[in-house]
N, C-alpha and C. Protein backbone atom coordinates (compact mmCIF):
# COMPACT_ATOMS: atom_id res chain seq x y z
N UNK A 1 0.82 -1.19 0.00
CA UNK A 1 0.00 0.00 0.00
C UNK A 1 0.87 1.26 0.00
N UNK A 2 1.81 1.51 0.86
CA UNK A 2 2.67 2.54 0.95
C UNK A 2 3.61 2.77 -0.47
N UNK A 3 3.70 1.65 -1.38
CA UNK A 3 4.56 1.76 -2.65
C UNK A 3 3.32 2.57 -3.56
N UNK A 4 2.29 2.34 -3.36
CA UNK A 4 1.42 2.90 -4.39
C UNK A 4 1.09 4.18 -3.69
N UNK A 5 1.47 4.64 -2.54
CA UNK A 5 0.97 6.35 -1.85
C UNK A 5 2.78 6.64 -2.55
N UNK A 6 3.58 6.16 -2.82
CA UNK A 6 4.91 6.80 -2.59
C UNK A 6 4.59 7.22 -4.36
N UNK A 7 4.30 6.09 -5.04
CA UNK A 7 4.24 6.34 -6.81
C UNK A 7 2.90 7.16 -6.54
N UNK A 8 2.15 7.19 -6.25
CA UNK A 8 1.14 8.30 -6.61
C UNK A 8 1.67 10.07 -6.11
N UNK A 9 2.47 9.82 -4.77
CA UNK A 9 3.00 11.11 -4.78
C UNK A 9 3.93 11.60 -5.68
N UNK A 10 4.70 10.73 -6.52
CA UNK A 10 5.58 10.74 -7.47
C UNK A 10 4.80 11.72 -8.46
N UNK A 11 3.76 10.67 -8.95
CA UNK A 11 3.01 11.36 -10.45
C UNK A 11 2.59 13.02 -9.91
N UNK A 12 2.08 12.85 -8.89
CA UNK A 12 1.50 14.49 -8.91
C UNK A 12 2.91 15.08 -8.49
N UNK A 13 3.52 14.91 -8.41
CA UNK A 13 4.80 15.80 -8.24
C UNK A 13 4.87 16.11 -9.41
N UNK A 14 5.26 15.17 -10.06
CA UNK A 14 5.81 15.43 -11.17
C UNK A 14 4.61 16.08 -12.41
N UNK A 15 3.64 16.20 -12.38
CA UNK A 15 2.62 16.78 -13.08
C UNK A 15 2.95 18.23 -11.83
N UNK A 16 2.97 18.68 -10.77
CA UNK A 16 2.95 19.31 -9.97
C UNK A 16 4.04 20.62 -11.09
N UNK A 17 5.54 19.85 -10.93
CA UNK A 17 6.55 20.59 -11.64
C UNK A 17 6.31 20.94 -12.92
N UNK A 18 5.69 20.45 -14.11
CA UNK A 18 5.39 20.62 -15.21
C UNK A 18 4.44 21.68 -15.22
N UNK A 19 3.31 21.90 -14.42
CA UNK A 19 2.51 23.14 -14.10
C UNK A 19 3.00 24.46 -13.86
N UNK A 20 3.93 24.26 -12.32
CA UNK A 20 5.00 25.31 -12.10
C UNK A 20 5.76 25.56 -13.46
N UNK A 21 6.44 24.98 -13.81
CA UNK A 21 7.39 25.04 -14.97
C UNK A 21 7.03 26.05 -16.22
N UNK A 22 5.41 25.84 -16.29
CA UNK A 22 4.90 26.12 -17.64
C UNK A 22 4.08 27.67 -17.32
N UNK A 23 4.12 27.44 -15.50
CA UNK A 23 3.50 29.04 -15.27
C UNK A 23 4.25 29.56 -15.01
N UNK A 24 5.65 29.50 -14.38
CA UNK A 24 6.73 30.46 -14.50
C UNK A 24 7.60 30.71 -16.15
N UNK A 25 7.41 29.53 -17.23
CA UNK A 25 8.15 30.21 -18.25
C UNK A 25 7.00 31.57 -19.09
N UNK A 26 5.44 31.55 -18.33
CA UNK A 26 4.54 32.75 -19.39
C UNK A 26 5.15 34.01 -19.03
N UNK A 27 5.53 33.82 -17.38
CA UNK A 27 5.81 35.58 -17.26
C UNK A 27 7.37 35.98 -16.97
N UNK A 28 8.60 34.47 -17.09
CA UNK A 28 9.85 34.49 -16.75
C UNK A 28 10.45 35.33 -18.25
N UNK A 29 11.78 36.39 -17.44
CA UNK A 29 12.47 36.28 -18.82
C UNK A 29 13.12 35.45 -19.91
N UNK A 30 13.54 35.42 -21.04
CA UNK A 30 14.03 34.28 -21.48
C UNK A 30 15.12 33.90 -20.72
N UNK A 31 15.47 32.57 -20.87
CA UNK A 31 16.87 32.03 -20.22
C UNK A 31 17.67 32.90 -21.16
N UNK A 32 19.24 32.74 -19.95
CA UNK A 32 20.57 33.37 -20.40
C UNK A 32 20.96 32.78 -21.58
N UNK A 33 22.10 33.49 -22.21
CA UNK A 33 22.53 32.54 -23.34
C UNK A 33 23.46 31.38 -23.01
N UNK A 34 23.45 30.38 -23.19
CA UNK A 34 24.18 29.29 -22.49
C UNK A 34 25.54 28.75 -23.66
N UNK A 35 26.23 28.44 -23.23
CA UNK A 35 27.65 28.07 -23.84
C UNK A 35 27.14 26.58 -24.38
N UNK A 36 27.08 26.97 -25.94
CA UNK A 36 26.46 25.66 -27.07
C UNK A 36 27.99 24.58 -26.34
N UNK A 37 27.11 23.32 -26.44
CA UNK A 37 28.17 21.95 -26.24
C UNK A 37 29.05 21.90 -27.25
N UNK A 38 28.49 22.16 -28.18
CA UNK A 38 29.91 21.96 -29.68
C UNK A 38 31.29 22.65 -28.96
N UNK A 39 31.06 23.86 -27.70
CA UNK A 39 31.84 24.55 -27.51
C UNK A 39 32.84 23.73 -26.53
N UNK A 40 32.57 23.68 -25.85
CA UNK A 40 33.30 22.77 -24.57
C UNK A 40 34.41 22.57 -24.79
N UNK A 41 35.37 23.09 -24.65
CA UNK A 41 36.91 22.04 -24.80
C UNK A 41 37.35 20.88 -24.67
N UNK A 42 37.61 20.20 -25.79
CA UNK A 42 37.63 18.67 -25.67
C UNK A 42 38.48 18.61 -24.16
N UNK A 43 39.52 18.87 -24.05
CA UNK A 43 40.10 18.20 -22.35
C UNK A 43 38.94 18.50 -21.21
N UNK A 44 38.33 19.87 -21.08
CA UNK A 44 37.18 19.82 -20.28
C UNK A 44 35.91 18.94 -20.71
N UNK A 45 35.68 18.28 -21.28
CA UNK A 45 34.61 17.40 -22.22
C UNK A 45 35.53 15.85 -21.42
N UNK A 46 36.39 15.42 -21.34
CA UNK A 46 37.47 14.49 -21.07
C UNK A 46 36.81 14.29 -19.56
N UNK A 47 37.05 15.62 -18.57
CA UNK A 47 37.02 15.56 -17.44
C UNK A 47 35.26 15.50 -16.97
N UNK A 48 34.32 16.16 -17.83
CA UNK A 48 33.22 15.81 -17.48
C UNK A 48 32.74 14.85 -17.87
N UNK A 49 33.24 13.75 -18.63
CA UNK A 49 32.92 12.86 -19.16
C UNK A 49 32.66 11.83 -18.13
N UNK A 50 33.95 12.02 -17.81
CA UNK A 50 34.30 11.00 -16.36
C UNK A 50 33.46 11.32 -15.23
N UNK A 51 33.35 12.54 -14.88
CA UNK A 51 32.68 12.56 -13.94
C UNK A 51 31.16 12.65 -14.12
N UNK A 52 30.60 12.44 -14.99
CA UNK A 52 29.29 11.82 -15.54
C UNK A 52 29.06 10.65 -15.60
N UNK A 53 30.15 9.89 -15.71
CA UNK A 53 29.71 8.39 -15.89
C UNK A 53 29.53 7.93 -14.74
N UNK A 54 30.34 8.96 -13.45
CA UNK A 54 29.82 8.00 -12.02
C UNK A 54 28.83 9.13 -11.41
N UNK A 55 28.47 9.81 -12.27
CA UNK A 55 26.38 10.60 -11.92
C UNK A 55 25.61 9.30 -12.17
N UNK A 56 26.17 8.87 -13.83
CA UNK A 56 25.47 8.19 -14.30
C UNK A 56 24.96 6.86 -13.04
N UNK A 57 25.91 6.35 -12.66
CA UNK A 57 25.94 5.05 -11.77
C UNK A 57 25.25 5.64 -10.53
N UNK A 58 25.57 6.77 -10.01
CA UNK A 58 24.84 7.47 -8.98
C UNK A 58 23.32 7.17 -9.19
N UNK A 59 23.10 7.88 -10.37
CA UNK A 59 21.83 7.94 -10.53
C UNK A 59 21.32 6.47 -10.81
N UNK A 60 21.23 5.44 -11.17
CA UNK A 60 20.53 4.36 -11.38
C UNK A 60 20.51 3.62 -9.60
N UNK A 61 21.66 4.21 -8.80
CA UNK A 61 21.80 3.63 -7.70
C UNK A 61 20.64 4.27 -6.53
N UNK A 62 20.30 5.35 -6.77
CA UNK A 62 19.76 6.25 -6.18
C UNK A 62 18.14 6.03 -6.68
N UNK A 63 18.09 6.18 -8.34
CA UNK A 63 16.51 5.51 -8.71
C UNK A 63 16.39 4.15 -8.18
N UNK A 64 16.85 3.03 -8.15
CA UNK A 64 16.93 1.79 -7.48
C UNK A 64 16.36 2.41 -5.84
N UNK A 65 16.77 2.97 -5.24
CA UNK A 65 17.15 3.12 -3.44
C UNK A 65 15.63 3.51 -3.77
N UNK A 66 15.71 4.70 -4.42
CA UNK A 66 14.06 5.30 -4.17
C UNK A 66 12.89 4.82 -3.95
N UNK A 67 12.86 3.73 -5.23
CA UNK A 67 11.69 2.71 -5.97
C UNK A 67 11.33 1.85 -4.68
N UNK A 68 12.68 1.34 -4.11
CA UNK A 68 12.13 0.53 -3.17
C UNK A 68 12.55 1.11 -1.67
N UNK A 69 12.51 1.98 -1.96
CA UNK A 69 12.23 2.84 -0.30
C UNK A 69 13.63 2.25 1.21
N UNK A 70 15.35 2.51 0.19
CA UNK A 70 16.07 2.00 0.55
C UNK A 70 16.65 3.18 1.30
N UNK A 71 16.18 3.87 2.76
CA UNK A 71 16.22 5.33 2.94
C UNK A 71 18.42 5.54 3.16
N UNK A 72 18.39 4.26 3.95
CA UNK A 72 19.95 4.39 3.91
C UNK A 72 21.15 4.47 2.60
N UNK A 73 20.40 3.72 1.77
CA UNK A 73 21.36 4.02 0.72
C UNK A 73 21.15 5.07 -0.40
N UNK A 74 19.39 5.65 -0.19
CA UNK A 74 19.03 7.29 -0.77
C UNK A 74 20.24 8.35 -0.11
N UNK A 75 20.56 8.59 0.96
CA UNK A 75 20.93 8.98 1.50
C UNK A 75 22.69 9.16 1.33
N UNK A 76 23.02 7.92 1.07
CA UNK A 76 24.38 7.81 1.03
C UNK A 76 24.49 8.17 -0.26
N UNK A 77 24.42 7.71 -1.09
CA UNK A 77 24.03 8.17 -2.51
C UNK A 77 24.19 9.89 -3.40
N UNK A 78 22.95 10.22 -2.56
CA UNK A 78 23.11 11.57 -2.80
C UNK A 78 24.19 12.77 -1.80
N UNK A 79 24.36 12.25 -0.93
CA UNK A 79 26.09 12.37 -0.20
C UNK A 79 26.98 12.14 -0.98
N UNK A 80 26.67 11.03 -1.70
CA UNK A 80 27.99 10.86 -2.71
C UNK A 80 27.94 11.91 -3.97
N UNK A 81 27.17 12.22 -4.68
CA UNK A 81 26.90 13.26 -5.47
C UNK A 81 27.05 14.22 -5.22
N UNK A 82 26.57 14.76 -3.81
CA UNK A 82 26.69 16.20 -3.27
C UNK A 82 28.34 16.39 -3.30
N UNK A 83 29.34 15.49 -2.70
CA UNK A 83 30.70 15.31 -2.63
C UNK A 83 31.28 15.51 -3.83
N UNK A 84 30.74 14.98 -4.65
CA UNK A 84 31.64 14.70 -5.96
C UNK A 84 31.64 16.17 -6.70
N UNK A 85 30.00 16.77 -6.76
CA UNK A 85 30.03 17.49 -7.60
C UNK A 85 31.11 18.46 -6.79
N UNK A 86 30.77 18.91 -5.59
CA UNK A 86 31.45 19.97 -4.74
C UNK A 86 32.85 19.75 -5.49
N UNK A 87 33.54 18.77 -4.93
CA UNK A 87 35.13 18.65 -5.49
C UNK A 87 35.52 18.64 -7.10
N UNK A 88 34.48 18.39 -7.24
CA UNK A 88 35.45 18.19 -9.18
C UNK A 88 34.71 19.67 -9.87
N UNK A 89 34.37 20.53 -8.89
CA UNK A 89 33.91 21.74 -9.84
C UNK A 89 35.01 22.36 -9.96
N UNK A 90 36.15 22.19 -9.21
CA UNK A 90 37.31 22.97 -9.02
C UNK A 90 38.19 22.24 -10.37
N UNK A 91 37.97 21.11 -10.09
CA UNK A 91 39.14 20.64 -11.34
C UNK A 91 38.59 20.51 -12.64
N UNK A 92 37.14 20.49 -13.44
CA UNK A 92 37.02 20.16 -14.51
C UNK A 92 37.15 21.53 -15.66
N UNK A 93 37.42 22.64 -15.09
CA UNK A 93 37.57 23.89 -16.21
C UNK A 93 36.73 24.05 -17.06
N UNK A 94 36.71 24.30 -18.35
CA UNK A 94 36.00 24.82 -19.38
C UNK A 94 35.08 25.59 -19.12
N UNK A 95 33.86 24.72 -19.22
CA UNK A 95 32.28 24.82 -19.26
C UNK A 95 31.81 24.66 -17.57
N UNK A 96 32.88 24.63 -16.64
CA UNK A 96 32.55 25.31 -15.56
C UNK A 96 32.47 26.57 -14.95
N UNK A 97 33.23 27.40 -16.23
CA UNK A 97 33.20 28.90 -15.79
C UNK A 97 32.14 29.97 -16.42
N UNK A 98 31.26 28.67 -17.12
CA UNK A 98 29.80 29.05 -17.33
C UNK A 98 29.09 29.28 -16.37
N UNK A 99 28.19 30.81 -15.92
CA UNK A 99 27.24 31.35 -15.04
C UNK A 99 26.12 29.99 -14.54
N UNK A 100 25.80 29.49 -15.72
CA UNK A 100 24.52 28.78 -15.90
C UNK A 100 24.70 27.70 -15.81
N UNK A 101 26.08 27.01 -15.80
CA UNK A 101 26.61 25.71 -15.24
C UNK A 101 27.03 25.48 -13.59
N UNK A 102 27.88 26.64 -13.41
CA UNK A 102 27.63 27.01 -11.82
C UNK A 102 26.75 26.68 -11.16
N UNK A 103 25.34 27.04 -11.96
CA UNK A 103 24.04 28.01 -11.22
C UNK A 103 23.46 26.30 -10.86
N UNK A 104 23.58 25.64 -12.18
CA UNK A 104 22.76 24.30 -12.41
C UNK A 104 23.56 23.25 -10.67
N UNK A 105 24.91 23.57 -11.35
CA UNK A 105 25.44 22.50 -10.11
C UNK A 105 25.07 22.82 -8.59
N UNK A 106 25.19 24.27 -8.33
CA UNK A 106 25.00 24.20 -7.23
C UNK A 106 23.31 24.01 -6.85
N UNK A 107 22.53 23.71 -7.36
CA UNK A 107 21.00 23.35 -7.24
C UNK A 107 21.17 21.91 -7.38
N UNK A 108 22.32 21.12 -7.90
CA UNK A 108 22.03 19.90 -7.35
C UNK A 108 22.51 19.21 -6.18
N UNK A 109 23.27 20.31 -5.64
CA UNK A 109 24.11 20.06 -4.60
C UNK A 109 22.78 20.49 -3.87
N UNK A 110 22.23 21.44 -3.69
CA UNK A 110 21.13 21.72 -2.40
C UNK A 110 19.98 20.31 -2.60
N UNK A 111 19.83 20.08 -4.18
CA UNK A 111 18.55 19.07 -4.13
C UNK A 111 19.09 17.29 -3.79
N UNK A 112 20.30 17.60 -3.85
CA UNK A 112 20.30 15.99 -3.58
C UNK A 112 20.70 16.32 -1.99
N UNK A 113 20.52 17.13 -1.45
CA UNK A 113 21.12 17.59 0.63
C UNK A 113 19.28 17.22 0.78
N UNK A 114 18.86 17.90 0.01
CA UNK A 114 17.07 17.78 0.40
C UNK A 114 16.72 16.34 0.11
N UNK A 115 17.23 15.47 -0.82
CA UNK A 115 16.54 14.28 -0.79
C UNK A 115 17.03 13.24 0.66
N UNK A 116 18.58 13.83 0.79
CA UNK A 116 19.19 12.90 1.85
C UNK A 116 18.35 13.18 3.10
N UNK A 117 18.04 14.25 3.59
CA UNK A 117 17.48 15.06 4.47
C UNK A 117 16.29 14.30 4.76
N UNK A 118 15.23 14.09 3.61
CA UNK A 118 14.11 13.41 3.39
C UNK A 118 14.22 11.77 3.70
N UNK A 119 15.07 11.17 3.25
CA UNK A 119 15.51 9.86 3.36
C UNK A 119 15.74 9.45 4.85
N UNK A 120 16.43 10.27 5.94
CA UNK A 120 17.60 10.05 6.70
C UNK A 120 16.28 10.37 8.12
N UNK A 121 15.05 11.31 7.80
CA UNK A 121 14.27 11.75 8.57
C UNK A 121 12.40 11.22 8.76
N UNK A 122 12.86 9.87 7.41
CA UNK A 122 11.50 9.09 7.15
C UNK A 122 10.82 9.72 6.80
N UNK A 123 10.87 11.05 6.22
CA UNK A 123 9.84 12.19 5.25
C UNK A 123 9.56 11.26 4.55
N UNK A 124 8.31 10.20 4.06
CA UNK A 124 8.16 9.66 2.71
C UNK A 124 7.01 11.18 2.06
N UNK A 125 6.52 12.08 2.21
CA UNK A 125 5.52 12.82 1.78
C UNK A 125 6.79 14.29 1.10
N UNK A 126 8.12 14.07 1.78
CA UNK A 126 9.32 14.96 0.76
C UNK A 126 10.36 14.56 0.21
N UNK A 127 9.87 12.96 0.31
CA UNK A 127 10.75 12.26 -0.55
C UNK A 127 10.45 11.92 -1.89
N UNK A 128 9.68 11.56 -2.56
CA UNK A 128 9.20 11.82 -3.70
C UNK A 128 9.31 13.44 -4.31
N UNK A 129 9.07 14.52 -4.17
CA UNK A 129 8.95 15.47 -4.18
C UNK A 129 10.68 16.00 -4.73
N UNK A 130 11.50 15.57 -3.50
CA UNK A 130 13.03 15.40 -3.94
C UNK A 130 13.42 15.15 -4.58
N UNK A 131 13.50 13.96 -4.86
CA UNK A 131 13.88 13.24 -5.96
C UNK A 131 13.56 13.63 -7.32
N UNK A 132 11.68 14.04 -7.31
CA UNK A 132 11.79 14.65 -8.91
C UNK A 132 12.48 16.21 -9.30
N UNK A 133 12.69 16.80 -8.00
CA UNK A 133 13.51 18.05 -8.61
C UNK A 133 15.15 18.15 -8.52
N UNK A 134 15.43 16.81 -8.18
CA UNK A 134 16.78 15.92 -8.16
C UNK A 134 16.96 15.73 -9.96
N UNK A 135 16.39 15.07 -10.31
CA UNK A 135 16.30 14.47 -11.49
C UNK A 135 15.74 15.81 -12.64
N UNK A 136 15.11 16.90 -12.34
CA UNK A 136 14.84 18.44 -12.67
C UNK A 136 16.02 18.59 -12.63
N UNK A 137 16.99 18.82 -12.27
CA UNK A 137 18.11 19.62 -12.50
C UNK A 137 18.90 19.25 -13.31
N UNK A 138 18.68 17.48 -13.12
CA UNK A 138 19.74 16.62 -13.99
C UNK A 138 19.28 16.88 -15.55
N UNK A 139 17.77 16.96 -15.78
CA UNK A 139 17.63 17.45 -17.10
C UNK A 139 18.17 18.19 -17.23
N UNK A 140 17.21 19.41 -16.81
CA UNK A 140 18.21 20.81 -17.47
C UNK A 140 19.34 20.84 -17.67
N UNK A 141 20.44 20.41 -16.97
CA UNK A 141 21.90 20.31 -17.08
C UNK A 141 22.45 19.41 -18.45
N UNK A 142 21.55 18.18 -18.45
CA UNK A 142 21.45 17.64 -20.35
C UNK A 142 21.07 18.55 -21.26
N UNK A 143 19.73 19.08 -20.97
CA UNK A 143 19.25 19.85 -21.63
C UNK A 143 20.33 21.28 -22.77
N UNK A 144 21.17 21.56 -21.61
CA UNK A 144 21.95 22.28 -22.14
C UNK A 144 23.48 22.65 -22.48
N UNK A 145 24.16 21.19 -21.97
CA UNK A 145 25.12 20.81 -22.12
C UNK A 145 25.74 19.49 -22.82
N UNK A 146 24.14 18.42 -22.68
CA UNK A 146 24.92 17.23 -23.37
C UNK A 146 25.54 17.48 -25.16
N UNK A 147 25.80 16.60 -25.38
CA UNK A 147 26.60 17.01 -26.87
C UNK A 147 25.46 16.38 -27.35
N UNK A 148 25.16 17.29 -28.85
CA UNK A 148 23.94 16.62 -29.81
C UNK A 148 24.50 15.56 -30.05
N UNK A 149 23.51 14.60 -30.69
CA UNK A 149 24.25 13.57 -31.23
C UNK A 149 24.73 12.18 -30.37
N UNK A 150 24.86 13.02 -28.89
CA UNK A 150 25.36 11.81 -28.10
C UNK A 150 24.52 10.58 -27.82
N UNK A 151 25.21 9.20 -28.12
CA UNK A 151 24.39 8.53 -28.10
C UNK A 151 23.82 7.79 -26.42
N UNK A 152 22.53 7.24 -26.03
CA UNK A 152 22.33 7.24 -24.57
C UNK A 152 23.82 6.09 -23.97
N UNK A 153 23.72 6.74 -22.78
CA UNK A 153 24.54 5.74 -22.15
C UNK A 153 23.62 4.59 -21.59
């Protein structure tokens, strides 16, 4: 019973954000201009590469924890992300000295502190909620940095 209150809080979240989303872009200014991916410097492209592929593992480890309501390893998880991103913003250059790449990382650093927070405190009613604006940021951050063309991992 509690897996189907946790996925039903899921869906209206996530219909929740798509609402917000669509009533803040009628009266928001346009977004900044963002640094096209073609741009990226291949050695900074090198270094985020790498450190994407263990988001990547993050993230399937973390959707896994969620699904089945694994609050200790939600928790550790997004600790591990919060860590990683913190430290490798210093070393990956390029397309980190983008405003709007900054702006993105440090919102996933606060949203994955809010999912651990949620996890660590048996919030199941701000844990769902977390997680989809966990995974909100992770778009946008594809959204405007992955390379066209790239094929899925």
């Amino acid at each position: 019973m509690m897996r189907w209150v946790l996925a039903g809080l899921c869906v209206l979240g996530v219909g929740g954000l798509v609402a917000a989303h669509a009533q803040q872009k009628k009266g928001a200014p346009p977004d900044p201009v963002l640094m096209p991916a073609e741009r990226i410097p291949s050695e900074s492209e090198a270094k985020l590469t790498d450190r994407m592929k263990r988001h990547g593992a993050d993230l399937i480890e973390l959707t896994h924890a969620v699904t089945v309501l694994d609050r200790k390893a939600i928790a550790q998880t997004a600790d591990r992300i919060r860590l990683d991103t913190a430290f490798t913003l210093r070393v990956d250059g390029g397309v980190v000295l983008d405003p709007k790449f900054q702006q993105l990382d440090q919102q996933l650093r606060e949203r994955v502190t809010e999912l651990a927070t949620a996890a660590r405190s048996y919030d199941d009613a701000a844990l769902a909620p977390a997680f989809g604006h966990t995974m909100e940021t992770c778009v946008r951050c594809h959204v405007s940095y992955l390379k066209r063309g790239t094929k899925p991992r």
